[in-house]
PDB file of N, CA and C in Angstrom:
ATOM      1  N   UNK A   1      -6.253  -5.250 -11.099  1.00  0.00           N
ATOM      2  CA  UNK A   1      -5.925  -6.055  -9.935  1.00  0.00           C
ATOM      3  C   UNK A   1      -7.097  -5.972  -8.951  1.00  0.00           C
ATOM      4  N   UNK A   2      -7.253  -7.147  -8.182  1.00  0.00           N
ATOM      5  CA  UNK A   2      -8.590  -7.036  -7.510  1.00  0.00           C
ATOM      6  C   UNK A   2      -7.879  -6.900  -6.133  1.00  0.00           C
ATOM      7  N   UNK A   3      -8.426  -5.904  -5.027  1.00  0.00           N
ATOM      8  CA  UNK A   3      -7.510  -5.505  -3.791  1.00  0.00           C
ATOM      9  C   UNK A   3      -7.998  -5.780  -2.536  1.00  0.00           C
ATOM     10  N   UNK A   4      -7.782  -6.440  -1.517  1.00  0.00           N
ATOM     11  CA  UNK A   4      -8.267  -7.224  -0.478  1.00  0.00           C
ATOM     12  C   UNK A   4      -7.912  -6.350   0.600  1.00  0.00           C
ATOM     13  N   UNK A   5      -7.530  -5.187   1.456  1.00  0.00           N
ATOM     14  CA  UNK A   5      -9.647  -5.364   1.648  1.00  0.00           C
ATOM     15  C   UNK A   5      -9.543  -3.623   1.699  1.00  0.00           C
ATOM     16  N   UNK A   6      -9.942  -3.132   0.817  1.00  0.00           N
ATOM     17  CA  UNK A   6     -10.308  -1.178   1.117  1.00  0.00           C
ATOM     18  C   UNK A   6     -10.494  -0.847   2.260  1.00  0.00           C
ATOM     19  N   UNK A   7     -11.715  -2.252   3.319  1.00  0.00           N
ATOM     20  CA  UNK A   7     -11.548  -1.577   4.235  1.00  0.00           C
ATOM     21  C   UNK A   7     -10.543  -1.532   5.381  1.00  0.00           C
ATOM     22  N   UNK A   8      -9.053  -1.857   4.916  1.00  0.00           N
ATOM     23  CA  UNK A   8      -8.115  -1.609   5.796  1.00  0.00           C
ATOM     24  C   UNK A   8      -7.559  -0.242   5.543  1.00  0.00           C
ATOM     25  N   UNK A   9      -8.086   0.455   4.556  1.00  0.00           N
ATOM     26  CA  UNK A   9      -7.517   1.570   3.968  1.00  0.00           C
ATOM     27  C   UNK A   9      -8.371   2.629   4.657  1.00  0.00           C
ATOM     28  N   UNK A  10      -9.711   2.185   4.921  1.00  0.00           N
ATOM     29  CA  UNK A  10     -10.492   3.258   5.225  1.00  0.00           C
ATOM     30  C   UNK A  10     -10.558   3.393   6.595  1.00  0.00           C
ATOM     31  N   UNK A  11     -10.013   2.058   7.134  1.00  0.00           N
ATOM     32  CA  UNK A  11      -9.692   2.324   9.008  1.00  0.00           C
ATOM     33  C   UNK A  11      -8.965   3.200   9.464  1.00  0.00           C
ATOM     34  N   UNK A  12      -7.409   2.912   8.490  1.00  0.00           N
ATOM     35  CA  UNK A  12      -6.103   3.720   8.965  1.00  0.00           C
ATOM     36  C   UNK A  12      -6.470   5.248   8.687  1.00  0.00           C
ATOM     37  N   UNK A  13      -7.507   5.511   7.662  1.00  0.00           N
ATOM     38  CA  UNK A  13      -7.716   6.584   7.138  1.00  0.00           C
ATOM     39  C   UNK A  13      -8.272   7.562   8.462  1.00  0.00           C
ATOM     40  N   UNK A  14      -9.395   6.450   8.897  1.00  0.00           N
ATOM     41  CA  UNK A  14     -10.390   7.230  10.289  1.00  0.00           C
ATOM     42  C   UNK A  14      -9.519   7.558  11.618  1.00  0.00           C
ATOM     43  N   UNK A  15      -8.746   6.318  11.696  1.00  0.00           N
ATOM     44  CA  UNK A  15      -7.979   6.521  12.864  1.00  0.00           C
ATOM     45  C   UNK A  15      -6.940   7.518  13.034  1.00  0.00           C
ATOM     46  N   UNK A  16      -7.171   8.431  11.724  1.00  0.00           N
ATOM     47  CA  UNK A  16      -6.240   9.585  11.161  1.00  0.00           C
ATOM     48  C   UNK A  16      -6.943  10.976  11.605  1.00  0.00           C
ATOM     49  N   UNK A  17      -8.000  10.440  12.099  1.00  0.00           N
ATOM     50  CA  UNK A  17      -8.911  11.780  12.273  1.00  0.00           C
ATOM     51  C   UNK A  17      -8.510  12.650  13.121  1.00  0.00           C
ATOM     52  N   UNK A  18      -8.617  14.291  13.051  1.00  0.00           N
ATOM     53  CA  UNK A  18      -8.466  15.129  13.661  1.00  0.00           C
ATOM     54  C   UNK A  18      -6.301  15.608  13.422  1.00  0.00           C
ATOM     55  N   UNK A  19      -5.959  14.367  12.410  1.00  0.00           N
ATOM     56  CA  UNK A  19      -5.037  15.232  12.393  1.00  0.00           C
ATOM     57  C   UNK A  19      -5.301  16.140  10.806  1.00  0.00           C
ATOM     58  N   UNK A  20      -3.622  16.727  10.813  1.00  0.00           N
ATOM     59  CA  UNK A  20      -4.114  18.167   9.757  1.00  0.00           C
ATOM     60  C   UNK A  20      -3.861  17.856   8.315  1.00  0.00           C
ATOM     61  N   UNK A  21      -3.286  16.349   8.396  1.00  0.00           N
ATOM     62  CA  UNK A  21      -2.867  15.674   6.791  1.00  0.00           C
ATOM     63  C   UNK A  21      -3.838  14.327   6.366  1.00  0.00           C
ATOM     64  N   UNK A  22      -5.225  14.108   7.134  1.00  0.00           N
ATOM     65  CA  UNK A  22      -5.796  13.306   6.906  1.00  0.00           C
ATOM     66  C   UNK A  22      -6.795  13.533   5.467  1.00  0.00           C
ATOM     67  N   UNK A  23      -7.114  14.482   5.082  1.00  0.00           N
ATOM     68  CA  UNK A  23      -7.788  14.853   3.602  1.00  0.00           C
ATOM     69  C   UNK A  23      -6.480  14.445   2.578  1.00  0.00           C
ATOM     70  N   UNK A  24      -5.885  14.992   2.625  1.00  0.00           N
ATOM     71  CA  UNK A  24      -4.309  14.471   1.431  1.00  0.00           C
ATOM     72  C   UNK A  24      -3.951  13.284   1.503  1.00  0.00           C
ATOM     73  N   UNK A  25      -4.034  12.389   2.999  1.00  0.00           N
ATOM     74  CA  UNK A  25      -3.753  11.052   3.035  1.00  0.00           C
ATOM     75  C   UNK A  25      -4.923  10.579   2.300  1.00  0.00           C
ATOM     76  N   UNK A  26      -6.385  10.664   2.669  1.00  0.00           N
ATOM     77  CA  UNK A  26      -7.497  10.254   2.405  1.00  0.00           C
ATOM     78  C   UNK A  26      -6.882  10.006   0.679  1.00  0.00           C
ATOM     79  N   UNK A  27      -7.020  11.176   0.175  1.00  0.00           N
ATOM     80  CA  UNK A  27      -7.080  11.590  -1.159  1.00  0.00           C
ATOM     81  C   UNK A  27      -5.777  10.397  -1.869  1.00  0.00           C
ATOM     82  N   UNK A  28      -4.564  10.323  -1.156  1.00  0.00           N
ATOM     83  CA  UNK A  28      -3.458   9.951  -1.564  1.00  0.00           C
ATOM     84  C   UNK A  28      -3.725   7.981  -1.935  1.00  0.00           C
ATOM     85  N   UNK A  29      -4.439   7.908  -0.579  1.00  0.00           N
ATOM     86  CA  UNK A  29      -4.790   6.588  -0.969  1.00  0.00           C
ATOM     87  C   UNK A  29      -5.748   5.926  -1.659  1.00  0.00           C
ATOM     88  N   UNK A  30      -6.592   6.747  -1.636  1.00  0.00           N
ATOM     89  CA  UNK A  30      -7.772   6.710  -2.989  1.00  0.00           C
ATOM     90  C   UNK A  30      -7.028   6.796  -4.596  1.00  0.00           C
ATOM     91  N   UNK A  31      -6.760   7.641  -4.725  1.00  0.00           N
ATOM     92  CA  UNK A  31      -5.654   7.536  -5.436  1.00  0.00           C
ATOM     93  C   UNK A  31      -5.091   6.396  -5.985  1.00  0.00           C
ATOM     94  N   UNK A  32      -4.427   5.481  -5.125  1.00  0.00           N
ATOM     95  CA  UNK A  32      -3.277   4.597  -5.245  1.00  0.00           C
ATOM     96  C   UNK A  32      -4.659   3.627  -5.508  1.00  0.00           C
ATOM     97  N   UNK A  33      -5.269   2.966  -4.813  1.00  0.00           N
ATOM     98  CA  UNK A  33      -6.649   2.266  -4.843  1.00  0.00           C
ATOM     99  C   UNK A  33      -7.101   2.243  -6.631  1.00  0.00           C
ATOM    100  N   UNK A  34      -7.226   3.179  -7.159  1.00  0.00           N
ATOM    101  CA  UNK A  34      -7.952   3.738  -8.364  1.00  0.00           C
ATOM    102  C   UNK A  34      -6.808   3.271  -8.985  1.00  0.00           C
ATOM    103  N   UNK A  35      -5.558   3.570  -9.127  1.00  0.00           N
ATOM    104  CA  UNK A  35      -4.803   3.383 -10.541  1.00  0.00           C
ATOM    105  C   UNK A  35      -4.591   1.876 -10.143  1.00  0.00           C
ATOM    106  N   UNK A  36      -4.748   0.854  -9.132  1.00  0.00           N
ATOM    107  CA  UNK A  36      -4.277  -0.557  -8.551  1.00  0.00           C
ATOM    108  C   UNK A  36      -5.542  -1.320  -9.382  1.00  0.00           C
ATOM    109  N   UNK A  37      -7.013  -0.505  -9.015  1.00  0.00           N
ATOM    110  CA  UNK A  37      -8.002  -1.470  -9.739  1.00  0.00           C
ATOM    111  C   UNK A  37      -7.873  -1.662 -10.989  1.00  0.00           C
ATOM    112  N   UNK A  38      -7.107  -0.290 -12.061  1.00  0.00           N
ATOM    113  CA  UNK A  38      -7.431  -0.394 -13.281  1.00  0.00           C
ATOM    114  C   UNK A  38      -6.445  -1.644 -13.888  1.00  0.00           C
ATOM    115  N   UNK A  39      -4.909  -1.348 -12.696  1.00  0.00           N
ATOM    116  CA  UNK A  39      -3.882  -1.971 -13.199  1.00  0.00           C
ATOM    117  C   UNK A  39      -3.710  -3.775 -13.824  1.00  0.00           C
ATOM    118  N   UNK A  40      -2.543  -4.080 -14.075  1.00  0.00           N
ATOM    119  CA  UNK A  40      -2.809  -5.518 -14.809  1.00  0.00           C
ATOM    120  C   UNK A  40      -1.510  -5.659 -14.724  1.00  0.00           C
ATOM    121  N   UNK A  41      -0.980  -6.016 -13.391  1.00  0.00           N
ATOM    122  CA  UNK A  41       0.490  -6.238 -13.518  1.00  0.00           C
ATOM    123  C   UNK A  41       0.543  -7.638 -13.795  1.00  0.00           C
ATOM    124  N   UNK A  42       1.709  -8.374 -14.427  1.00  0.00           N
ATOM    125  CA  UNK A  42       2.422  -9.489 -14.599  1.00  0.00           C
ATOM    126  C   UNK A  42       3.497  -9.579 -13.414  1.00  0.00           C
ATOM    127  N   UNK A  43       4.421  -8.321 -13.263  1.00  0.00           N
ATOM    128  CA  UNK A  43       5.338  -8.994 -12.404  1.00  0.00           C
ATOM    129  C   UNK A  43       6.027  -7.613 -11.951  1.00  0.00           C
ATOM    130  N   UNK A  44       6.395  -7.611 -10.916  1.00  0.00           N
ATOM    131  CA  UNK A  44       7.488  -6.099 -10.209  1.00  0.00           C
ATOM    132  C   UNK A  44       7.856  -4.933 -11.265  1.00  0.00           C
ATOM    133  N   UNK A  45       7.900  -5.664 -12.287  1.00  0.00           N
ATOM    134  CA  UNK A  45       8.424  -4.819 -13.218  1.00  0.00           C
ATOM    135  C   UNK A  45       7.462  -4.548 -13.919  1.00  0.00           C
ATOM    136  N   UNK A  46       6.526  -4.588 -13.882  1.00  0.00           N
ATOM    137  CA  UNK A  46       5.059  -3.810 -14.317  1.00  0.00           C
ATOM    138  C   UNK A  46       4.776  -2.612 -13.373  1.00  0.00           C
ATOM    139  N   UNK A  47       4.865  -2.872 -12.135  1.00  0.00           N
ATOM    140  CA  UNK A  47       5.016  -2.315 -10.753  1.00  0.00           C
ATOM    141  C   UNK A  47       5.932  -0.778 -10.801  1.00  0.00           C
ATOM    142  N   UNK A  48       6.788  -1.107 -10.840  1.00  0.00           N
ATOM    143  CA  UNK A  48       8.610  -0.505 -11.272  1.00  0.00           C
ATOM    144  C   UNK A  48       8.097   0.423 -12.260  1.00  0.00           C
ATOM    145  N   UNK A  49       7.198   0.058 -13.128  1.00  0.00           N
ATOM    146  CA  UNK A  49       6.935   1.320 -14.406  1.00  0.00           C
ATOM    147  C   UNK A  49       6.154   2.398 -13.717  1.00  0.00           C
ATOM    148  N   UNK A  50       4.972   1.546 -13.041  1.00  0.00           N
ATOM    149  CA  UNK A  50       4.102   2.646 -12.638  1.00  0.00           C
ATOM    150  C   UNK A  50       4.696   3.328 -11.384  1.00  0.00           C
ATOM    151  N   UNK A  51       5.317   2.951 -10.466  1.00  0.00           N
ATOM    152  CA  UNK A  51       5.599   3.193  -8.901  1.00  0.00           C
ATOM    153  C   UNK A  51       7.156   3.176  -9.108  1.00  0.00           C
ATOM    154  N   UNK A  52       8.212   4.186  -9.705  1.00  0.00           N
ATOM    155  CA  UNK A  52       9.660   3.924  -9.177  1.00  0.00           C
ATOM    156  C   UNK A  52      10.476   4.142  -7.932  1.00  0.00           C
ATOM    157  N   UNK A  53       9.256   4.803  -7.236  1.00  0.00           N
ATOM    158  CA  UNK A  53       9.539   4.571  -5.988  1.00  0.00           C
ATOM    159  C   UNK A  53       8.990   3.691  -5.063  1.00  0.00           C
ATOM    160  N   UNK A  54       8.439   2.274  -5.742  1.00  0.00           N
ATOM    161  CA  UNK A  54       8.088   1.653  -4.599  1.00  0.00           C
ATOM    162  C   UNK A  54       9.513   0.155  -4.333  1.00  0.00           C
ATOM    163  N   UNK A  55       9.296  -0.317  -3.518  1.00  0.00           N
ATOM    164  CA  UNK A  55      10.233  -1.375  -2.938  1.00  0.00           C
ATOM    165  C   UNK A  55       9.731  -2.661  -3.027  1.00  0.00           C
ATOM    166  N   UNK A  56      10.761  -3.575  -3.947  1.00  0.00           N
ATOM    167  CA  UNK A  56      10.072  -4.474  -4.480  1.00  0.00           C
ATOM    168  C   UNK A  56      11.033  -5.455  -3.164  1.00  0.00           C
ATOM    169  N   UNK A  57      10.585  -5.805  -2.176  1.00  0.00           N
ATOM    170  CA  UNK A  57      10.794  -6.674  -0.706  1.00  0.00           C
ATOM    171  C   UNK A  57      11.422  -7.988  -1.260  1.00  0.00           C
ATOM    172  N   UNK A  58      10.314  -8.798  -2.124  1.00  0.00           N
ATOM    173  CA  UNK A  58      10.379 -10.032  -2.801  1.00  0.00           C
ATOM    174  C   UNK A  58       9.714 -10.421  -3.602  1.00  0.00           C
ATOM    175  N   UNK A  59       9.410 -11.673  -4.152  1.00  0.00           N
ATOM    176  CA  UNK A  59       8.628 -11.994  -5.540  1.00  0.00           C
ATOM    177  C   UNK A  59       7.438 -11.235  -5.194  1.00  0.00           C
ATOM    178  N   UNK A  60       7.282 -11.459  -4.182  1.00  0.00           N
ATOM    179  CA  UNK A  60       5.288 -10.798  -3.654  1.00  0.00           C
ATOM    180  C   UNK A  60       4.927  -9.693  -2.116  1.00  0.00           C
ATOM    181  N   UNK A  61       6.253  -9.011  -2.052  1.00  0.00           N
ATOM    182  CA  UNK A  61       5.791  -8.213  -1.149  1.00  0.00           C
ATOM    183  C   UNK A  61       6.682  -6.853  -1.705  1.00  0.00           C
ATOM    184  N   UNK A  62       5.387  -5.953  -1.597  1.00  0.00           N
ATOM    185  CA  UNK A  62       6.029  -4.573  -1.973  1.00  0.00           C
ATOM    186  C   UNK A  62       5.445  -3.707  -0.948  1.00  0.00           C
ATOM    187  N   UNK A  63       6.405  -2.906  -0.883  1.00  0.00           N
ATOM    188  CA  UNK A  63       6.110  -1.462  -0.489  1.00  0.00           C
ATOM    189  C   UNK A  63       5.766   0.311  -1.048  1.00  0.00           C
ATOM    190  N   UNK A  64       4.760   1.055  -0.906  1.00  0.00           N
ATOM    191  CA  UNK A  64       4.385   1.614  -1.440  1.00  0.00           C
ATOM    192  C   UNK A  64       4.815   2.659  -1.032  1.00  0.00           C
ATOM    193  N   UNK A  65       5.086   4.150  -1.310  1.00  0.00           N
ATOM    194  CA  UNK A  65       5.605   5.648  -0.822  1.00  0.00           C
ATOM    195  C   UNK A  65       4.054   6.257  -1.245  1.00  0.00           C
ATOM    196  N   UNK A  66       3.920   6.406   0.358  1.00  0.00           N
ATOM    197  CA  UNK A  66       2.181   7.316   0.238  1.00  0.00           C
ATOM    198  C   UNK A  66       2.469   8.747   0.971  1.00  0.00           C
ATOM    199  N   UNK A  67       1.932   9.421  -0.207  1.00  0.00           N
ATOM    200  CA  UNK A  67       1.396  11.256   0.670  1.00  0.00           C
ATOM    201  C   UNK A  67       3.266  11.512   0.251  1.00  0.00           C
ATOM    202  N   UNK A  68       3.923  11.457  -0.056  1.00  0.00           N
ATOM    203  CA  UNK A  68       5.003  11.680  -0.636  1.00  0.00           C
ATOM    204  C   UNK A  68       6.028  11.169   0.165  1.00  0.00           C
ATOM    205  N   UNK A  69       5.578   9.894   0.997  1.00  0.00           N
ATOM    206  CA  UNK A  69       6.665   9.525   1.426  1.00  0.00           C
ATOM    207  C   UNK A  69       6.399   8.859   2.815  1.00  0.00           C
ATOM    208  N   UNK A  70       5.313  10.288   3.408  1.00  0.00           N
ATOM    209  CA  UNK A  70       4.604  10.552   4.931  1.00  0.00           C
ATOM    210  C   UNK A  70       4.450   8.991   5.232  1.00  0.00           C
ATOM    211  N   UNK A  71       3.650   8.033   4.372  1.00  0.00           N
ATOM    212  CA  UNK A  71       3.333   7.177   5.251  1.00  0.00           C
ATOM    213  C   UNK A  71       3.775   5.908   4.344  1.00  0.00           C
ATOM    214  N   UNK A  72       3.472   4.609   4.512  1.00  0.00           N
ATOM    215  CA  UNK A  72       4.058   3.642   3.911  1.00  0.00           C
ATOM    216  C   UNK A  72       2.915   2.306   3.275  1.00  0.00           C
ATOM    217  N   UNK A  73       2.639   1.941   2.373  1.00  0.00           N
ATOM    218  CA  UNK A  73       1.967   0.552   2.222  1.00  0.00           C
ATOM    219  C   UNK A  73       2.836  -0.330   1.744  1.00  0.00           C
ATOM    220  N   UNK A  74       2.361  -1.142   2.791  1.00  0.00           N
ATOM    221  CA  UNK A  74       3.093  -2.685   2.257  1.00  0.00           C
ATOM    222  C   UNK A  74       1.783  -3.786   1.548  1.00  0.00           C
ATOM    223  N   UNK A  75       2.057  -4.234   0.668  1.00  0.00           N
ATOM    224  CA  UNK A  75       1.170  -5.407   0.186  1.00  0.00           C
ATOM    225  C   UNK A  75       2.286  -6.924  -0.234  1.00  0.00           C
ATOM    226  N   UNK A  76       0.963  -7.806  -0.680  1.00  0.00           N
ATOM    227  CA  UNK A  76       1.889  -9.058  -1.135  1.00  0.00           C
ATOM    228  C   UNK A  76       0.527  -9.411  -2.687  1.00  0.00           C
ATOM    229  N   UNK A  77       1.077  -9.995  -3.372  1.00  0.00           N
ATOM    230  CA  UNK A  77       0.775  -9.808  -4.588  1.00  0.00           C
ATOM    231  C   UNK A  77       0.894 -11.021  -4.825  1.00  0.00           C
ATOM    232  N   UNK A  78      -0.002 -11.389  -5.995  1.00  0.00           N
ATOM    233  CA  UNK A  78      -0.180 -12.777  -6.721  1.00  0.00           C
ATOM    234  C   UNK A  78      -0.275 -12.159  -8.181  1.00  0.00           C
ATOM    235  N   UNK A  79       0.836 -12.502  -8.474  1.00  0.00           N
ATOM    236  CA  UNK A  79       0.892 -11.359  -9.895  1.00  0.00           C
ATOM    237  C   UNK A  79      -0.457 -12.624 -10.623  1.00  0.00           C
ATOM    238  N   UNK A  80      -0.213 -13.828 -10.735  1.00  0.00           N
ATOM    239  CA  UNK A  80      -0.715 -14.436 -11.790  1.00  0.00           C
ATOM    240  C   UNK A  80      -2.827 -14.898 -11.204  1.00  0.00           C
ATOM    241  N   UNK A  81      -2.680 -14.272 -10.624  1.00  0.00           N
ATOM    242  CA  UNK A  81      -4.384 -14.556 -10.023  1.00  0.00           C
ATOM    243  C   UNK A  81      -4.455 -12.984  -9.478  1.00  0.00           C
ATOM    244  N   UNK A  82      -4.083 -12.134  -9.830  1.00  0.00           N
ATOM    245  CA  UNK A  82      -4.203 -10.851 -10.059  1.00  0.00           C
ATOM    246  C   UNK A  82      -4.720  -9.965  -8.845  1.00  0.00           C
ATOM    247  N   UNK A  83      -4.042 -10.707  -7.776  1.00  0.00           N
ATOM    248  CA  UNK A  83      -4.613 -10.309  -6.567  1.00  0.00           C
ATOM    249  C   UNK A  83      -3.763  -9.418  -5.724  1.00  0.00           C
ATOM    250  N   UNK A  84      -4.302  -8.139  -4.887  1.00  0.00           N
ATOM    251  CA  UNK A  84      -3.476  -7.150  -3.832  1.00  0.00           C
ATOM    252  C   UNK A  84      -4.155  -7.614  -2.718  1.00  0.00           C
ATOM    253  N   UNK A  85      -2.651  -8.337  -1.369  1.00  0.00           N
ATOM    254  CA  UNK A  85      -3.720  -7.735  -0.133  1.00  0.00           C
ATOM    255  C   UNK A  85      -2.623  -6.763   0.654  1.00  0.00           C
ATOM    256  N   UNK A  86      -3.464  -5.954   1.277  1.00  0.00           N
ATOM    257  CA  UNK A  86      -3.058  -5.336   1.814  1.00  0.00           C
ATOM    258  C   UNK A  86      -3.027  -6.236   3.267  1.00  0.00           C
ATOM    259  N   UNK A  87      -1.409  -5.342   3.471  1.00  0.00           N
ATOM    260  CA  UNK A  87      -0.918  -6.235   4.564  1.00  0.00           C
ATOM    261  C   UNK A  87      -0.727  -5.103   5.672  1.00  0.00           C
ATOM    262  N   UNK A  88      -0.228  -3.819   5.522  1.00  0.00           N
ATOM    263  CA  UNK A  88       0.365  -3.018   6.682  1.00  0.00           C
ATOM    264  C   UNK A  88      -0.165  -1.722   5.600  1.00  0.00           C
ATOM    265  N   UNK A  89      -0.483  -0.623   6.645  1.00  0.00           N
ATOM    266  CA  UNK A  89      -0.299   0.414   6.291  1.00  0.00           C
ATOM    267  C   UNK A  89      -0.229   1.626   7.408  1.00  0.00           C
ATOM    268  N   UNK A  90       1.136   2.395   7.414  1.00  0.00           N
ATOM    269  CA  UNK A  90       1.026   3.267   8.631  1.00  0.00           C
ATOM    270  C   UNK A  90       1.785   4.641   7.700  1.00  0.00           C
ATOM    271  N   UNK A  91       2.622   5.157   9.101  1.00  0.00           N
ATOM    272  CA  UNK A  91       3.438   6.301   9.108  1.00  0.00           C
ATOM    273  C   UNK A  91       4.952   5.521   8.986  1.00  0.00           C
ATOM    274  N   UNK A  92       5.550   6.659   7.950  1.00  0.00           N
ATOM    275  CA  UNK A  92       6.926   5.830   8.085  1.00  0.00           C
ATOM    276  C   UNK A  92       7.762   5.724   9.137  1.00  0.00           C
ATOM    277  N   UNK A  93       7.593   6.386  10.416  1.00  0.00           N
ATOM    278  CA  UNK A  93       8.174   6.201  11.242  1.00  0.00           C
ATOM    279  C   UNK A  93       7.447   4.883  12.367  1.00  0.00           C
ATOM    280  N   UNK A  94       6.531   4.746  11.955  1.00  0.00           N
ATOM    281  CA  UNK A  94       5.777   3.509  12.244  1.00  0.00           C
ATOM    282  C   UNK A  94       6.478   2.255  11.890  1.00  0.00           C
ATOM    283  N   UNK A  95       6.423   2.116  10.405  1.00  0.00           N
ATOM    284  CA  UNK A  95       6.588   1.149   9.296  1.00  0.00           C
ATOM    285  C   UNK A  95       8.668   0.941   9.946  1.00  0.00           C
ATOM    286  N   UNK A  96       9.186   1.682  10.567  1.00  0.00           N
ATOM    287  CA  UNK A  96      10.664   1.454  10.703  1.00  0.00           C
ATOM    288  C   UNK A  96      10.980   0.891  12.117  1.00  0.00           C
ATOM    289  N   UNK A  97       9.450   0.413  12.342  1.00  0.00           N
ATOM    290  CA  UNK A  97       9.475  -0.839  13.750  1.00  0.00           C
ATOM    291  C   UNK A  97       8.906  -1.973  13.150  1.00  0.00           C
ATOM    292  N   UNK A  98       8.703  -2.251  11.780  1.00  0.00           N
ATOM    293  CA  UNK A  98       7.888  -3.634  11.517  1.00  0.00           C
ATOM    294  C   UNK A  98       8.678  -4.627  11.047  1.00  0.00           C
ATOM    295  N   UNK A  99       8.768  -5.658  10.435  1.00  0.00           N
ATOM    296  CA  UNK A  99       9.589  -6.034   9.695  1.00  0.00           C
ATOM    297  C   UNK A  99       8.792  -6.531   8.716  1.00  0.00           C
ATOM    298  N   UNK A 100       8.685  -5.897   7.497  1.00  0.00           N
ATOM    299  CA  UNK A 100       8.087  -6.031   6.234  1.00  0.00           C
ATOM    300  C   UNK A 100       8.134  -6.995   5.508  1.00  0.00           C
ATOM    301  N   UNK A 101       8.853  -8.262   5.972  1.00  0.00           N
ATOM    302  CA  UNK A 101       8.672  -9.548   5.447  1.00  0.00           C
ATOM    303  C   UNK A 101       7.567 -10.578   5.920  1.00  0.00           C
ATOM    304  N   UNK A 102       7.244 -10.061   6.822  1.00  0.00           N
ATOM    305  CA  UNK A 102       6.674 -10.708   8.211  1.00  0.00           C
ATOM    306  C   UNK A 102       4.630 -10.401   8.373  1.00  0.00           C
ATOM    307  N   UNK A 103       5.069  -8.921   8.380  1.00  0.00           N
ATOM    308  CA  UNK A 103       3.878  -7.880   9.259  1.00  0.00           C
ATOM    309  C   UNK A 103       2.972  -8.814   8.086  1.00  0.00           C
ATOM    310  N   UNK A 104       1.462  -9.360   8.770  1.00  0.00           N
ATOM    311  CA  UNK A 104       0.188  -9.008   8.507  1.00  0.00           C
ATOM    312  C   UNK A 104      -0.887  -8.146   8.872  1.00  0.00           C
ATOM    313  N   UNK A 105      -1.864  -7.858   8.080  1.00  0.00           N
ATOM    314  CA  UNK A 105      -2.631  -7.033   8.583  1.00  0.00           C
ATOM    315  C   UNK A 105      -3.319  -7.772  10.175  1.00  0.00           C
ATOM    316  N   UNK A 106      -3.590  -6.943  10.816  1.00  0.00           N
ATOM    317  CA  UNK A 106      -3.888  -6.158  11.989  1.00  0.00           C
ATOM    318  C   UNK A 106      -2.235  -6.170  12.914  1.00  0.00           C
ATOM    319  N   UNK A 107      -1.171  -6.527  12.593  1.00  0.00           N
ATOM    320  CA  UNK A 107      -0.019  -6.546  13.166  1.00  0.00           C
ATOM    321  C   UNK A 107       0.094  -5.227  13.589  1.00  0.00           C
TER     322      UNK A 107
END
């Protein structure tokens, strides 16, 4: 899957600085990044195999469980042009003021 744009990943990452879970977040979303490029989903349920804990919103918006939970990604997906963008990514107590049908990135 080709993923639009890392560098929203590497903002939330900086703006993480100085707290004491930003190396594990760092790490957590690198992570998720790496198994997304290799991936080749068709449809949620490609998704569902790899991620059973993520939240399939609608045909094209999912939600991701990052750092074990700590924080949240939302994306929207084009299963058939094989595309991720990233749309939101915070703290879950963040993510439980957005409305995840909605939020674009910089929201």
């Amino acid at each position: 899957m080709r993923i639009i744009a890392r560098r929203t990943l590497r903002e939330f990452i900086a703006s993480r600085a100085g707290h004491k879970d930003q190396p594990a977040l760092k790490a957590a979303l690198d992570a998720w990044f790496a198994e997304e490029s290799r991936a080749d989903w068709i449809s949620t349920v490609d998704v569902k195999q790899l991620y059973a804990t993520a939240s399939i919103v609608s045909a094209d918006r999912i939600v991701f469980n990052i750092k074990g939970n700590d924080y949240r990604l939302v994306v929207a997906v084009d299963f058939e042009k094989g595309i991720v963008w990233i749309k939101w990514v915070g703290t879950h107590k963040d993510y439980d003021r957005i409305d995840v049908k909605e939020v674009e990135h910089g929201n």
